[in-house]
C-alpha atoms as a PDB file:
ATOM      1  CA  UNK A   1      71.261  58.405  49.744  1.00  0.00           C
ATOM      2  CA  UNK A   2      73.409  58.804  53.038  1.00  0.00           C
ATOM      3  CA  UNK A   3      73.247  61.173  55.629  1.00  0.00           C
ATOM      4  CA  UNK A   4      75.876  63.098  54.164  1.00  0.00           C
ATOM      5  CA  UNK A   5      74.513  63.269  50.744  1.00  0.00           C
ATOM      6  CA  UNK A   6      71.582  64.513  52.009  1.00  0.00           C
ATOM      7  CA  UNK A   7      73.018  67.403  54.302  1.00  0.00           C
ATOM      8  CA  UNK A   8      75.426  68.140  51.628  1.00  0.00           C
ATOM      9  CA  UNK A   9      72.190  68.461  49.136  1.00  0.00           C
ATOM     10  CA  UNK A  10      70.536  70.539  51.747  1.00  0.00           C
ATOM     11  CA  UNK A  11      73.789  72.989  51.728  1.00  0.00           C
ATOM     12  CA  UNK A  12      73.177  73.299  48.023  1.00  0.00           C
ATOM     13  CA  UNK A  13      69.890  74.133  48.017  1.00  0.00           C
ATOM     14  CA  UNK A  14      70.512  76.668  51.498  1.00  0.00           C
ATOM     15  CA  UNK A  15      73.456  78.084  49.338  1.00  0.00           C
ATOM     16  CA  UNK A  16      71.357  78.466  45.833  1.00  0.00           C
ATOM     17  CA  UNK A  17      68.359  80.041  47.865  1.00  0.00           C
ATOM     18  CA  UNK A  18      70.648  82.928  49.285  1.00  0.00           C
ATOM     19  CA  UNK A  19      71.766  83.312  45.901  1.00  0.00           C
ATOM     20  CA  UNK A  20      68.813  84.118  44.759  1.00  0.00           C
ATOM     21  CA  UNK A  21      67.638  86.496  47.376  1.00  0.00           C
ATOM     22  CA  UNK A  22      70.758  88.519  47.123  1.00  0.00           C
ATOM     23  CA  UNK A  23      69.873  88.912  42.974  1.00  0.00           C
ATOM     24  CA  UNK A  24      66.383  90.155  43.523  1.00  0.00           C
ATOM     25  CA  UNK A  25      67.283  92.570  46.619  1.00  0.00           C
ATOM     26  CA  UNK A  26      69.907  93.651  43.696  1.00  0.00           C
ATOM     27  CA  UNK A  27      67.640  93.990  40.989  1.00  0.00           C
ATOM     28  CA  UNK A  28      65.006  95.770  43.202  1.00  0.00           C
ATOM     29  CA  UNK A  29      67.905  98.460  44.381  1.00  0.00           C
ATOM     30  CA  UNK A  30      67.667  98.028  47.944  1.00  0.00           C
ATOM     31  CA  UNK A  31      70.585  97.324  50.595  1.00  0.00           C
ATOM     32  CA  UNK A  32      70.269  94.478  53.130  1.00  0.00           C
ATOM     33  CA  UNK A  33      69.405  96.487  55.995  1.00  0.00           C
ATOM     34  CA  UNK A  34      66.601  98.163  53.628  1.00  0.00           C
ATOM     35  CA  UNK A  35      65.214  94.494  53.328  1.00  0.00           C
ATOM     36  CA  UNK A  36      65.852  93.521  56.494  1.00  0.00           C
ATOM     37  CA  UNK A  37      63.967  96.511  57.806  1.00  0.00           C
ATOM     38  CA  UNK A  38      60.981  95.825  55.909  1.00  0.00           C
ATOM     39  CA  UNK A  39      60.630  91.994  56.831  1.00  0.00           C
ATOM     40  CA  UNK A  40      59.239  91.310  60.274  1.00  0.00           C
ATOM     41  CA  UNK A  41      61.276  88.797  61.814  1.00  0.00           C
ATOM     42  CA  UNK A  42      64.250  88.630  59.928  1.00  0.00           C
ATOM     43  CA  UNK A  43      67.306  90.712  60.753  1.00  0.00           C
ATOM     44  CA  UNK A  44      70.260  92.001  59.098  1.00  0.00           C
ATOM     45  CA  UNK A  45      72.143  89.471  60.734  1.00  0.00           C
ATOM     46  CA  UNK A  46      69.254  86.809  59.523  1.00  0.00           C
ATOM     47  CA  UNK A  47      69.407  88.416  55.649  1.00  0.00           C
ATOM     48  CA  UNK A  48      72.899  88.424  55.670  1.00  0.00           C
ATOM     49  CA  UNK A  49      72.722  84.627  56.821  1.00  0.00           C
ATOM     50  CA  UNK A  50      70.394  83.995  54.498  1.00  0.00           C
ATOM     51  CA  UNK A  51      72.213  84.946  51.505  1.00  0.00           C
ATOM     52  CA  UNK A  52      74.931  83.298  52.887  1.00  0.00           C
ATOM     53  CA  UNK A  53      73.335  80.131  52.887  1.00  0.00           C
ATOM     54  CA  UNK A  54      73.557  79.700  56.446  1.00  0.00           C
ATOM     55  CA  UNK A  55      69.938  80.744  57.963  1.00  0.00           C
ATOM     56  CA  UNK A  56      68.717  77.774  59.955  1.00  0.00           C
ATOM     57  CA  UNK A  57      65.453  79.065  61.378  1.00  0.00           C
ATOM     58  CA  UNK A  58      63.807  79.753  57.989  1.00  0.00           C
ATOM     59  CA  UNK A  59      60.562  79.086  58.643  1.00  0.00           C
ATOM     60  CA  UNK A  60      57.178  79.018  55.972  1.00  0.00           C
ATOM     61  CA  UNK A  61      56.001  82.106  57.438  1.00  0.00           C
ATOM     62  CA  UNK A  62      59.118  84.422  57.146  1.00  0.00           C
ATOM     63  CA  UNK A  63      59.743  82.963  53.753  1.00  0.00           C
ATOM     64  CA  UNK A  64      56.803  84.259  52.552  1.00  0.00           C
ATOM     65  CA  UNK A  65      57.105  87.771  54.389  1.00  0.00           C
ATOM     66  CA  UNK A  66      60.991  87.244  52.436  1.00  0.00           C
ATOM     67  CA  UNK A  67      59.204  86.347  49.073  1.00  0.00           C
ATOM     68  CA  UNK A  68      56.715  89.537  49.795  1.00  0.00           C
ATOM     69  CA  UNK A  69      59.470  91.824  50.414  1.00  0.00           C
ATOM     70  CA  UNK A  70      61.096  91.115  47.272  1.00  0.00           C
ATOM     71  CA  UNK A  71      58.219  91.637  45.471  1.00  0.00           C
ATOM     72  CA  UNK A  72      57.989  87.947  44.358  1.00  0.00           C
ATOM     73  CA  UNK A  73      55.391  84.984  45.013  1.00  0.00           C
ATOM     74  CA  UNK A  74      57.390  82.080  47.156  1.00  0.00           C
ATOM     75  CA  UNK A  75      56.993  79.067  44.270  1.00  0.00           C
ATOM     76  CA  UNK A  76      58.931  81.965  41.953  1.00  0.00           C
ATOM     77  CA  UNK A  77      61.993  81.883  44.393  1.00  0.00           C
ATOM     78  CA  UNK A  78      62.351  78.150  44.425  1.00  0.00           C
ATOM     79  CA  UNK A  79      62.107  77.772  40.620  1.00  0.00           C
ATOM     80  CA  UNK A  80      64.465  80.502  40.352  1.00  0.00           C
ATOM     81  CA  UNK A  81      67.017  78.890  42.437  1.00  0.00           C
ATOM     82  CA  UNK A  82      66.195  75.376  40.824  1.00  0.00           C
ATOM     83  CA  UNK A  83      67.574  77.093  37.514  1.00  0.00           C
ATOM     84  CA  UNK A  84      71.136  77.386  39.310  1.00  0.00           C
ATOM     85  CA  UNK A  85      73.614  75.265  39.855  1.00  0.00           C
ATOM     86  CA  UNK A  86      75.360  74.053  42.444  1.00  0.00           C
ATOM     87  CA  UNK A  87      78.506  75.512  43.368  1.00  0.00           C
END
């Protein structure tokens, strides 16, 4: 696989995981800036990136605050997202 395979992939995934966070902040009721408000560290700029698929400074730790907030364990959103496809 190339270098642009790969970043393409990567886009996918980025674009599948904001997906999936924009669902369950749906499905729990709550806005972005509610979300965004209860995660430390990620703004409503970074939750808006996020499902967006464009949030580059994801990192473990605010993925699992992310996860938390949404009232989900983190493995749950990555076989959640796993189930979509790429669009």
């Amino acid at each position: 696989m190339d270098d642009d395979d790969t970043k393409r992939r990567y886009a996918q995934d980025e674009a599948k995981l904001g997906r999936v966070v924009r669902e369950l902040r749906e499905e729990r009721g709550l806005t972005d800036r509610e979300l965004a408000d209860s995660i430390r560290g990620i703004s409503l700029k970074g939750i808006r990136a996020i499902e967006a698929g464009e949030y580059k400074a994801l990192t473990y730790e605010r993925m699992v605050r992310l996860a938390r907030a949404l009232g989900v364990e983190l493995g749950a959103l990555f076989r959640r997202s796993e189930g979509l496809s790429a669009e």
